[in-house]
Protein backbone atom coordinates (compact mmCIF):
# COMPACT_ATOMS: atom_id res chain seq x y z
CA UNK A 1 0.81 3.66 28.95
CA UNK A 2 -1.77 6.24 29.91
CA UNK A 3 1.53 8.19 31.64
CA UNK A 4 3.16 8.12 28.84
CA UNK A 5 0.53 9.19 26.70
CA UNK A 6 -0.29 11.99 29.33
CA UNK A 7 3.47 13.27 29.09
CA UNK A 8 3.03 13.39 25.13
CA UNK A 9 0.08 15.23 25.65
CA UNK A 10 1.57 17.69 27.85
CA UNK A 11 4.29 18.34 25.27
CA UNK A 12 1.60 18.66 22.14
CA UNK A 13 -0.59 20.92 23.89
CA UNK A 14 2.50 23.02 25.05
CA UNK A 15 4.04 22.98 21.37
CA UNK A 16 0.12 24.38 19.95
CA UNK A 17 -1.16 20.64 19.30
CA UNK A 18 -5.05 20.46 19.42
CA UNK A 19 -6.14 17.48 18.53
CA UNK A 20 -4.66 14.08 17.68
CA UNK A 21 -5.44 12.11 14.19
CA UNK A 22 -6.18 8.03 14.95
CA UNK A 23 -5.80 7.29 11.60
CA UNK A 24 -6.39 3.45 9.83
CA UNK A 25 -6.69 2.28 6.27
CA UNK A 26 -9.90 0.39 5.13
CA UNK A 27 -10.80 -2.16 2.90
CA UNK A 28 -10.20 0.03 0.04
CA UNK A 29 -7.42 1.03 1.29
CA UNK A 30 -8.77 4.34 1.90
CA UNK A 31 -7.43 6.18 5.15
CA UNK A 32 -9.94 6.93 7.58
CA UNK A 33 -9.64 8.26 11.17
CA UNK A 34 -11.30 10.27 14.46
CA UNK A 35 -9.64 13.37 15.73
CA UNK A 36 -9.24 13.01 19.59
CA UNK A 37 -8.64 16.17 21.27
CA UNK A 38 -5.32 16.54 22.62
CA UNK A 39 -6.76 16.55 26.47
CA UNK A 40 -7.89 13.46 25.53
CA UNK A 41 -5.24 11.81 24.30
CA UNK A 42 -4.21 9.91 27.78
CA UNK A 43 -7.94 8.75 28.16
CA UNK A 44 -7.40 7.32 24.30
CA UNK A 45 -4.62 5.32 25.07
CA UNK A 46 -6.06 3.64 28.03
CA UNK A 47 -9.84 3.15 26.84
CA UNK A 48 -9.44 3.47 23.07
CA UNK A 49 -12.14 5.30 21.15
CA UNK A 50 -15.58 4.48 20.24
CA UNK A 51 -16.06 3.55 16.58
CA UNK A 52 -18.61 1.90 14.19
CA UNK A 53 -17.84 -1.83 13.46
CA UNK A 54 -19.31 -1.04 9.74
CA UNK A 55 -15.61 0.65 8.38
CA UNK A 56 -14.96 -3.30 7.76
CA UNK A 57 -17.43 -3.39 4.67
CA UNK A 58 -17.32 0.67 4.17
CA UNK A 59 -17.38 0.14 -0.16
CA UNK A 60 -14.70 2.42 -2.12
CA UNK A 61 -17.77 5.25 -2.56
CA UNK A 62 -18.64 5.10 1.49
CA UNK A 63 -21.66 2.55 0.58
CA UNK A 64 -21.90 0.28 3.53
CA UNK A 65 -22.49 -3.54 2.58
CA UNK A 66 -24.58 -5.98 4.65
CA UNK A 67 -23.88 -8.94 2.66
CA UNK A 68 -21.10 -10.37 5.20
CA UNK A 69 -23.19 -12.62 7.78
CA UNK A 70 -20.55 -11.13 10.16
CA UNK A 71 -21.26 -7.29 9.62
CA UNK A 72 -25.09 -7.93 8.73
CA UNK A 73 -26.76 -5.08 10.79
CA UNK A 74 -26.07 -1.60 12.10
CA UNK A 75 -25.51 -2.44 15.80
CA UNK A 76 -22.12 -3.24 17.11
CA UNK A 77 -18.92 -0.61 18.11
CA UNK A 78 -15.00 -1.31 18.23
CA UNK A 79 -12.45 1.21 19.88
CA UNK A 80 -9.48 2.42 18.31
CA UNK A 81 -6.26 2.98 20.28
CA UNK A 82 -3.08 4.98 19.60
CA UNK A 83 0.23 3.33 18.76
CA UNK A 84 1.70 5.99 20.75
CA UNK A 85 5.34 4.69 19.90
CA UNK A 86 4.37 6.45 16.13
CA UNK A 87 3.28 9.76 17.45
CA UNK A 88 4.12 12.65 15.77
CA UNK A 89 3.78 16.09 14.97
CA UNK A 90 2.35 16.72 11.16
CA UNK A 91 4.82 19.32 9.91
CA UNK A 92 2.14 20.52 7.60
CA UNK A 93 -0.29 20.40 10.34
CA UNK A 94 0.88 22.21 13.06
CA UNK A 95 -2.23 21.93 15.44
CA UNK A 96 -2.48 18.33 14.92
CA UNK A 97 -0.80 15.25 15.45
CA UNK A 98 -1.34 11.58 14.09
CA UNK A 99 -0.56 8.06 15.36
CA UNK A 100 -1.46 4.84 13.69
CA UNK A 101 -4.73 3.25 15.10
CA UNK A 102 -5.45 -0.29 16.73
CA UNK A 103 -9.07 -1.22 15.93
CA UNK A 104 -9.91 -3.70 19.27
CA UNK A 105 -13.16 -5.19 20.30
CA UNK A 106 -15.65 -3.27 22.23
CA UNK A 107 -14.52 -5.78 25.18
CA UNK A 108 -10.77 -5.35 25.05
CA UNK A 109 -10.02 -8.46 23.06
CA UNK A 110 -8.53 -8.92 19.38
CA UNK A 111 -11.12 -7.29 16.59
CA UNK A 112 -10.58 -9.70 14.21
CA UNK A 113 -11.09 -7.37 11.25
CA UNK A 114 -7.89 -5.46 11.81
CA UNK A 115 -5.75 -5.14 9.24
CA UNK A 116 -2.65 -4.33 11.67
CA UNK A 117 -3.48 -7.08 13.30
CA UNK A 118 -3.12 -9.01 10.40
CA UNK A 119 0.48 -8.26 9.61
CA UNK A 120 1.48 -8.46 13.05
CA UNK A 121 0.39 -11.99 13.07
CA UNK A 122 2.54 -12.41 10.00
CA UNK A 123 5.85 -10.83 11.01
CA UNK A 124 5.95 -12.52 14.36
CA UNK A 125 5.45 -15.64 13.19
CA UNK A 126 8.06 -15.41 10.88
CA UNK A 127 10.07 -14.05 13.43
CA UNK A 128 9.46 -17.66 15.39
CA UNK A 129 10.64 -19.13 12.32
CA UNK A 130 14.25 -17.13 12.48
CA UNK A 131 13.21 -14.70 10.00
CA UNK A 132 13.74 -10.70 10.29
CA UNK A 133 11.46 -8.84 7.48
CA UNK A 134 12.15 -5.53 6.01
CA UNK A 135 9.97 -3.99 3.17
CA UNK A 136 9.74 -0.44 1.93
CA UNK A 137 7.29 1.73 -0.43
CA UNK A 138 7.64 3.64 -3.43
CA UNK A 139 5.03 6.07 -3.77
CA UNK A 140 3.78 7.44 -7.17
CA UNK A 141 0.87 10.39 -7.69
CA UNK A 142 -0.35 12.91 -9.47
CA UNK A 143 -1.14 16.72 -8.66
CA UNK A 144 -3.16 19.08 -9.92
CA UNK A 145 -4.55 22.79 -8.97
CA UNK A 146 -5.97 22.32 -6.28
CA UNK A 147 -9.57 24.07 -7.97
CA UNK A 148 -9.29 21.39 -10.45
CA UNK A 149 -11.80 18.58 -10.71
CA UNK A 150 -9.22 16.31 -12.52
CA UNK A 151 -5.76 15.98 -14.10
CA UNK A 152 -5.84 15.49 -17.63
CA UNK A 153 -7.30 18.94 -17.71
CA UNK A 154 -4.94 20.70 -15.89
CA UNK A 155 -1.66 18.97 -14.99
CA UNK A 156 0.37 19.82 -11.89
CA UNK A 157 3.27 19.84 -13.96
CA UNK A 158 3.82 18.82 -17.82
CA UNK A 159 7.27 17.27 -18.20
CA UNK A 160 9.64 15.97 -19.34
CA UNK A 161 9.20 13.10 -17.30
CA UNK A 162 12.53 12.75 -14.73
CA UNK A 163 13.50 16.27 -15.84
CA UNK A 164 14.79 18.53 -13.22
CA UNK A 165 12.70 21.80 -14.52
CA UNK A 166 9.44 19.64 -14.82
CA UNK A 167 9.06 20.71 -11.39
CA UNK A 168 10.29 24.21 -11.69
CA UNK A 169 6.89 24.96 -11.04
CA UNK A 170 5.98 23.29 -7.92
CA UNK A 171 9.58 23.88 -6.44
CA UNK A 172 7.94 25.83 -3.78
CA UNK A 173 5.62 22.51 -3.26
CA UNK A 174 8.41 19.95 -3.59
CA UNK A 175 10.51 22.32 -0.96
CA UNK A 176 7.81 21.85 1.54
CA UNK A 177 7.49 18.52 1.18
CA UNK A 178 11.28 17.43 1.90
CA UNK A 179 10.91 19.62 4.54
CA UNK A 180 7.80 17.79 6.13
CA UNK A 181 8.80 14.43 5.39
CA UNK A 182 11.70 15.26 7.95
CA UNK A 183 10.25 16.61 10.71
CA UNK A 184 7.25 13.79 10.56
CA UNK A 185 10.65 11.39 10.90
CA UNK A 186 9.81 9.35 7.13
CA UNK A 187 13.18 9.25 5.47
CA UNK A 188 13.03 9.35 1.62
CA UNK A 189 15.43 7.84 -1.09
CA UNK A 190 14.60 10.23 -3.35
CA UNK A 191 12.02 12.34 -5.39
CA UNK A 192 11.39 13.05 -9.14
CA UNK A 193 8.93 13.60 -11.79
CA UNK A 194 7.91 10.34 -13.09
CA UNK A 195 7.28 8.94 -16.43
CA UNK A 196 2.64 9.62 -16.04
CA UNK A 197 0.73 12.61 -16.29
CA UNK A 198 1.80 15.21 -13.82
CA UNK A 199 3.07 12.27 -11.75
CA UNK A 200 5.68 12.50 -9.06
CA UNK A 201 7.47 9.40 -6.81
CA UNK A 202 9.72 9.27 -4.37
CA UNK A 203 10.65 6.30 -2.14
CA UNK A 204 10.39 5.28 1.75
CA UNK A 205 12.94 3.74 3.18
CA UNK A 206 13.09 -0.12 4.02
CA UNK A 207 12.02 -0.71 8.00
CA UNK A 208 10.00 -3.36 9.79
CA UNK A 209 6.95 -3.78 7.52
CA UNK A 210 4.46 -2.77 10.23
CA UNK A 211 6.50 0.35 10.47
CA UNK A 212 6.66 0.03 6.82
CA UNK A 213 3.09 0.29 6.49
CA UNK A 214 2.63 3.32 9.37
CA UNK A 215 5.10 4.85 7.11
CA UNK A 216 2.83 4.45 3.59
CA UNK A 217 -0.12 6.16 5.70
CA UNK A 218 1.31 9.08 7.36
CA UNK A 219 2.91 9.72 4.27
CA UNK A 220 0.20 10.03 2.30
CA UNK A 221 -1.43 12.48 4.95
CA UNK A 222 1.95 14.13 4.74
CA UNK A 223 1.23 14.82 1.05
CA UNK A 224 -1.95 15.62 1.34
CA UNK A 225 -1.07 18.32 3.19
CA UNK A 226 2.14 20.15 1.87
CA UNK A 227 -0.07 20.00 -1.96
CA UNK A 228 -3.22 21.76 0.20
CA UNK A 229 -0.25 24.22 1.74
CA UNK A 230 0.53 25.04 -1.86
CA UNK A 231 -2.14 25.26 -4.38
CA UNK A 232 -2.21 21.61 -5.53
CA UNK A 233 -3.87 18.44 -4.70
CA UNK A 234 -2.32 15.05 -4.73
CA UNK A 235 -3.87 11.84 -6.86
CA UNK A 236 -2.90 8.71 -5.56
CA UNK A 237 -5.68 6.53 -7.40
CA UNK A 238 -3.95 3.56 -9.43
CA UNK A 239 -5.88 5.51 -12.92
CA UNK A 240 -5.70 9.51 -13.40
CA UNK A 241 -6.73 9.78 -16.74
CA UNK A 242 -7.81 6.33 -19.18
CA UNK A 243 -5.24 6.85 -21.47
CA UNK A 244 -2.53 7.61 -19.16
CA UNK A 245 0.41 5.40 -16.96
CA UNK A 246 -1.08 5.24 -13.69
CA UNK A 247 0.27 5.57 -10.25
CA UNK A 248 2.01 2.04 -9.18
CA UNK A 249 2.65 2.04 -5.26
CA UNK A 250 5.52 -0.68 -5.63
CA UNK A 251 6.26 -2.86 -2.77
CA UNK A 252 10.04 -3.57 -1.86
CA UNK A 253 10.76 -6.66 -0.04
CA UNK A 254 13.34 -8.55 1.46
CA UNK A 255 14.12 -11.17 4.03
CA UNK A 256 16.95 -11.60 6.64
CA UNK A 257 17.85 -15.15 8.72
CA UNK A 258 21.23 -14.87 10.75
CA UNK A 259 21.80 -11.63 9.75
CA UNK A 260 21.95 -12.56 6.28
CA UNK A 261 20.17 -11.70 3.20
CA UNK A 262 18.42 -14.56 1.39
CA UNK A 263 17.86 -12.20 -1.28
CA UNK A 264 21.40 -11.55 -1.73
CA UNK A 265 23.05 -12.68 -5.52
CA UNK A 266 24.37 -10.72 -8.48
CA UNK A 267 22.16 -12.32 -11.42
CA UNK A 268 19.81 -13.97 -9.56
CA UNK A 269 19.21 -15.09 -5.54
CA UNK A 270 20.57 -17.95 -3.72
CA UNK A 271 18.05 -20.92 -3.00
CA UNK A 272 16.50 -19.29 -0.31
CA UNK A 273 15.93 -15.73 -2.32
CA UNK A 274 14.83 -17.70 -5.75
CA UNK A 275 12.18 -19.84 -3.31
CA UNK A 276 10.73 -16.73 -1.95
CA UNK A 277 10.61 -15.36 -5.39
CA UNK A 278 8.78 -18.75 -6.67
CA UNK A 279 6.18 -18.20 -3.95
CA UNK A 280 5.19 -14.80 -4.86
CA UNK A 281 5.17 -15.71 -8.33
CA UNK A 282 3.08 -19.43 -7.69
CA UNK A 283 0.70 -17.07 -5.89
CA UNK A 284 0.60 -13.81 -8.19
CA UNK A 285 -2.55 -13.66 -9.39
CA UNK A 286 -4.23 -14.08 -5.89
CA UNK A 287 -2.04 -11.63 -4.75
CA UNK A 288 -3.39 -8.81 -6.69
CA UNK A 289 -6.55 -9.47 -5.41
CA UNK A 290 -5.52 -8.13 -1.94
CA UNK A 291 -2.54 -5.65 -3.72
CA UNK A 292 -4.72 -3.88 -6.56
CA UNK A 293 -8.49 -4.56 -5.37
CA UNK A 294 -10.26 -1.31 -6.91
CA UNK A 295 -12.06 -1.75 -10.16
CA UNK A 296 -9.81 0.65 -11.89
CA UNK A 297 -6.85 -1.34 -10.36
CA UNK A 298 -7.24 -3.89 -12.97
CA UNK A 299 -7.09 -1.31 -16.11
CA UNK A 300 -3.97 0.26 -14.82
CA UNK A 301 -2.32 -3.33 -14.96
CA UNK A 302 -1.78 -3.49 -18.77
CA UNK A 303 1.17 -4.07 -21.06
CA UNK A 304 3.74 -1.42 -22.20
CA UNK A 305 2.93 0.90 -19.36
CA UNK A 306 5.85 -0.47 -16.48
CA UNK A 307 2.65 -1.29 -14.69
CA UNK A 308 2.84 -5.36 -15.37
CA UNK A 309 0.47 -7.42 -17.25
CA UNK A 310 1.77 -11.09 -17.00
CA UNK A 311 2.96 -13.41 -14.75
CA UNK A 312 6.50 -13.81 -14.50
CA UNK A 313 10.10 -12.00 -13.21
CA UNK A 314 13.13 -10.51 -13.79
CA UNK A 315 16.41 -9.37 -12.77
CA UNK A 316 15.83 -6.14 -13.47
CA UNK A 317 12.80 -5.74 -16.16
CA UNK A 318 10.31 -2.96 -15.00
CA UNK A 319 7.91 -4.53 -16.46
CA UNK A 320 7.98 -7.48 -14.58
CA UNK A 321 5.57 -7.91 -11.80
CA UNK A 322 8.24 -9.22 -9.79
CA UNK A 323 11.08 -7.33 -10.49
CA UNK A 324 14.60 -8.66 -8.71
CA UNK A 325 16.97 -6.12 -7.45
CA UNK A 326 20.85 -7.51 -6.98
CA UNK A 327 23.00 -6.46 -4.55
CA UNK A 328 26.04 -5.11 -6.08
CA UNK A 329 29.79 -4.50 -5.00
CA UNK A 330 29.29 -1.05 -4.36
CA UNK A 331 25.94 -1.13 -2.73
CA UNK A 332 26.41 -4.51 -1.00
CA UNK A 333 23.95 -7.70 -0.22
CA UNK A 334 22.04 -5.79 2.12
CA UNK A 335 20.99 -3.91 -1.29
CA UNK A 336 19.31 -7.30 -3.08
CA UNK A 337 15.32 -7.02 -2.52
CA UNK A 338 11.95 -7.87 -4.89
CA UNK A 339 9.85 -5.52 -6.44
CA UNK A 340 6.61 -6.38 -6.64
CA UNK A 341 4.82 -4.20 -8.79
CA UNK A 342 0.97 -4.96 -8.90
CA UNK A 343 -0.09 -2.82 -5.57
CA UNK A 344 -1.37 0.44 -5.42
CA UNK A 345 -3.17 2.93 -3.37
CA UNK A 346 -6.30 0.72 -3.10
CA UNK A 347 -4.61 -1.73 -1.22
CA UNK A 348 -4.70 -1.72 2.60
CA UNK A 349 -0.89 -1.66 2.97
CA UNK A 350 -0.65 -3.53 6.29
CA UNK A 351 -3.38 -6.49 4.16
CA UNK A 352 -0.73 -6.39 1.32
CA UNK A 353 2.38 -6.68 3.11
CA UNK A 354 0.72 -9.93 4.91
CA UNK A 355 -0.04 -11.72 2.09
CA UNK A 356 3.42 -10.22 0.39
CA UNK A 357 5.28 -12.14 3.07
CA UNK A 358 2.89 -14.85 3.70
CA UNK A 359 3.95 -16.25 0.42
CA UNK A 360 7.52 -15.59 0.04
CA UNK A 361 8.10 -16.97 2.95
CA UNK A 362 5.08 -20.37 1.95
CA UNK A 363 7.83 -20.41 -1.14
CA UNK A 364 11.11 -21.02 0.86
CA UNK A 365 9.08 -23.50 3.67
CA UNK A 366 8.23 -25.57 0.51
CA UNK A 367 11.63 -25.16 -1.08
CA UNK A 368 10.27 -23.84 -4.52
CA UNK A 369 12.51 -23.18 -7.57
CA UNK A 370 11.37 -20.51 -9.84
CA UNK A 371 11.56 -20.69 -13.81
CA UNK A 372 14.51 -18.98 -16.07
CA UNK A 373 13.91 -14.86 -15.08
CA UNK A 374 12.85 -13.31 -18.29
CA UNK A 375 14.43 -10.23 -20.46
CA UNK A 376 12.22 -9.14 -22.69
CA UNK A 377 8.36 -7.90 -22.18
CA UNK A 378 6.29 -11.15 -22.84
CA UNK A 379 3.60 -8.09 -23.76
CA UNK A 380 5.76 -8.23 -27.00
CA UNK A 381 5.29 -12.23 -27.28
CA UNK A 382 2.74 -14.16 -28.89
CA UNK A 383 0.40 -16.02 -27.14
CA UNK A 384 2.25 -19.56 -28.10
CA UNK A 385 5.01 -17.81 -26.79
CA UNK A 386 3.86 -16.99 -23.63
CA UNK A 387 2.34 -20.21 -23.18
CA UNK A 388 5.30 -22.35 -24.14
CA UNK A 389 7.30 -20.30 -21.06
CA UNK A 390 4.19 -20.59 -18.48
CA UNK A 391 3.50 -16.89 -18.79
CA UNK A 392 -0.29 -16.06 -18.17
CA UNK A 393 -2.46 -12.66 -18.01
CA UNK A 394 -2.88 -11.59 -14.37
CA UNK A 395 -6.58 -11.09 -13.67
CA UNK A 396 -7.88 -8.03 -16.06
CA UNK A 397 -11.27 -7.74 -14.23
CA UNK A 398 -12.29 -7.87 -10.19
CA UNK A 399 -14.63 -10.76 -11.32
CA UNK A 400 -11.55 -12.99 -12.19
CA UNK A 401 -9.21 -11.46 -9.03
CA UNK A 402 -11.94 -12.92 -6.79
CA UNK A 403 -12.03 -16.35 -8.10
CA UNK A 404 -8.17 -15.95 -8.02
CA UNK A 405 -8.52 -15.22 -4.60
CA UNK A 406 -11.06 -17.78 -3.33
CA UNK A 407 -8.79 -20.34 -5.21
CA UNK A 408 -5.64 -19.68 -3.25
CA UNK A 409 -6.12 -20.79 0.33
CA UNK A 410 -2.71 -19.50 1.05
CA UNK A 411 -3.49 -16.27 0.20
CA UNK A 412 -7.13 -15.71 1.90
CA UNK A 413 -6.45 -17.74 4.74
CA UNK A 414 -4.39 -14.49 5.34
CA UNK A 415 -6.98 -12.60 5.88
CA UNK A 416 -8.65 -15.15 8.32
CA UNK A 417 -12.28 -15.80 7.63
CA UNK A 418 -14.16 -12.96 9.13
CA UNK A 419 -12.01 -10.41 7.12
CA UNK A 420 -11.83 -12.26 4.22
CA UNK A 421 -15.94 -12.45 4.59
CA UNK A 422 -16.29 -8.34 4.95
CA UNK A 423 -13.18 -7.85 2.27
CA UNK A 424 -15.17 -10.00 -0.42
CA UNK A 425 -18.28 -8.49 0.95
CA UNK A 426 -16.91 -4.73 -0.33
CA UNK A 427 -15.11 -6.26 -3.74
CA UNK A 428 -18.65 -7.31 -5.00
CA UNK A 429 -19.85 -3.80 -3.72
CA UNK A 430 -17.38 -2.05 -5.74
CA UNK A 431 -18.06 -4.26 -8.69
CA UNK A 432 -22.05 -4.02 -8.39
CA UNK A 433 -21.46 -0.58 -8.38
CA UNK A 434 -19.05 -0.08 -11.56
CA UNK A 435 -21.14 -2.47 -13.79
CA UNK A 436 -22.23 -0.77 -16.73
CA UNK A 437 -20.22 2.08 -16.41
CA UNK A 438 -17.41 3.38 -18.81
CA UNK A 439 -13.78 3.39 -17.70
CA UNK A 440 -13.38 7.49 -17.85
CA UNK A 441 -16.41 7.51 -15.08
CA UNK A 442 -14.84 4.81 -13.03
CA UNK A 443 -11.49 6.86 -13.29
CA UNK A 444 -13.25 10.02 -12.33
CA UNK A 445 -14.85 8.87 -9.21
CA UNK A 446 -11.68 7.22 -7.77
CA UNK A 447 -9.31 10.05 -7.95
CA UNK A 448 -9.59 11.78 -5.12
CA UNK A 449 -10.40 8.90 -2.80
CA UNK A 450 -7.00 7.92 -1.72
């Protein structure tokens, strides 16, 4: 490893490299990382890098909680080590470079409050159980000038939404970042001006969901960057203005045995495909507890806005949580995947794609049948309506996501107890901290955290 790493090295420093980014996501889902200097790179990836143990219950404001018995003091250090296999050049960061991060105990052994660990776990045990995983992103934000404190004030762009000259204006921006999503090696389905304020998406491209989730974090650095290189700044918090459509970072899913697609089907899956939906649906409301955690998270998940409100799915329906995608003739089985809506930017992706999986694939073991997909938006319903078909509210406030949470084994036991300790340890934080406080505040001081 360290020879390999030393070779990189070599060929960074010779191409103007100067340091390397060792970049992980938090509890909040907010990236963090330590810059190693590119001479240092080799030493890195054989010893790691020191770090405080305290990122596990860092809140969404950089508050540090004491409240898990685990993480109850200041003492303790982890090291973080380069997955040099995801090394790369930033395009819009010529002297640096950035590789996902490992967070290991101070002794070598498993850190059991790594998130990457986590999903790991997940995908090779499904792997012992003949499944092959494959999940993919679809990113949504919001820019801005980059001297502006927020974007209601001063959009990045103003519309039409999905209108080719609603980004006229930031051609220069969008130019730059096709370009760097290239040369950083994330391949993109495509790019457009969404339907929210100033908001843009485009779409990764399905891969291993490890990789997957490598993919979700240099892209957002890759944004980041190519907005900075051109005047703007980039939103990615799931609320940019109270009244507005907020940004939805919707997880694609899909799983393979033999080759084959269980999701595969025109109007709906086979047995298989229809018992992974039933799991993700049986678990939903747990689910978001992991997939939209922030305390604005909730507020974005409300009816008529696409974001999803209720429990239930679709073939088809944006507004479902979980919406089915067929395969087709012309695009083939391989196309058929779930979209599951409820996830944003506050969710540590490699956390959500565990639990994601974890009970899809609890939904098949068990053989579940979903109910009838639904059409119409049960937001247009009554309530007897809703209740006659088994449709409920997902949680509208953290308070009733964490006793969604602590009421789903299968979904915490995810986590494992230590992390699920220091990640209910930061949800109270956040929530302590937003009491009282009115929802254009709570937007405000989440928008440039992501």
């Amino acid at each position: 490893m360290s020879k390999a790493a030393s070779a990189a090295a070599k060929d960074l420093a010779l191409a103007g490299v100067r340091g390397v980014h060792l970049a992980w996501a938090d509890n909040n889902g907010i990236p963090r990382s330590r810059i190693v200097p590119i001479g240092g790179l080799a030493d890195a990836a054989a010893r790691g890098v020191g770090a405080t143990a305290l990122f596990a219950v860092f809140d969404t404001h950089d508050r540090i909680t004491y409240r898990h018995p685990g993480l109850s003091t200041p003492s303790g250090d982890i090291r973080l080590f380069p997955v040099l296999e995801r090394l790369r050049r930033l395009a819009g960061q010529p002297s640096f470079a950035w590789a996902p991060a490992r967070q290991v105990a101070a002794d070598g052994s498993p850190w059991p409050y790594c998130q990457r660990g986590v999903l790991e776990r997940v995908v090779a045990e499904a792997e012992v159980r003949g499944f092959e995983l494959r999940a993919g992103f679809e990113l949504e934000f919001a820019v801005a000038p980059a001297a502006s404190s927020d974007i209601a004030s001063a959009p990045g762009h103003t519309g039409p939404a999905y209108s080719p000259h609603a980004l006229v204006g930031i051609d220069d921006f969008v130019a730059g970042l096709l370009h760097d999503f290239d040369v950083n090696g994330l391949r993109i389905g495509q790019l457009h001006a969404e339907y929210g304020l100033a908001q843009l998406e485009l779409s990764l491209a399905a891969t291993d969901p490890v990789s997957a989730a490598d993919d979700q974090l240099l892209a957002r650095q890759t944004i980041h960057a190519a907005a900075h290189a051109h005047g703007l700044r980039a939103s990615f918090a799931p609320l940019v203005s109270p009244q507005a459509a907020g940004n939805g970072w919707h997880l694609h899913s899909s799983v393979r045995r033999r080759a084959r697609n269980l999701l595969a089907g025109r109007d709906r899956p086979g047995p298989d495909g229809a018992a992974y939906v039933a799991g993700l649906l049986r678990d939903l409301p747990a689910l978001t507890a992991v997939t939209a955690p922030s305390v604005v998270s909730t507020a974005r998940l409300r009816p008529g806005y696409f974001a999803s409100a209720f429990t239930f799915w679709g073939t088809e329906n944006r507004e479902a949580p979980l919406r089915y995608v067929p395969g087709t003739e012309l695009l083939g089985d391989d196309h058929a995947n779930v979209e599951y809506k409820p996830c944003d930017a506050s969710a540590n992706p490699y956390l959500a794609l565990a639990v994601v999986f974890a009970a899809g694939l609890a939904g098949i073991e068990e053989g579940l049948e979903p109910p009838a997909p639904v059409a119409e938006d049960p937001g247009t319903w009554s309530s007897g309506q809703r209740e006659a078909r088994g449709v409920r509210r997902l949680p509208a406030s953290p308070e009733e996501q964490a006793a969604a949470l602590a009421a789903c084994p299968r979904v915490s036991g995810v986590l494992g107890e230590d992390l699920l300790g220091a990640f209910q340890a930061v949800r109270g934080s956040d929530a302590e901290w937003a009491d009282g406080k009115p929802l254009h505040e709570l937007v405000g001081a989440h928008l440039w955290r992501y």
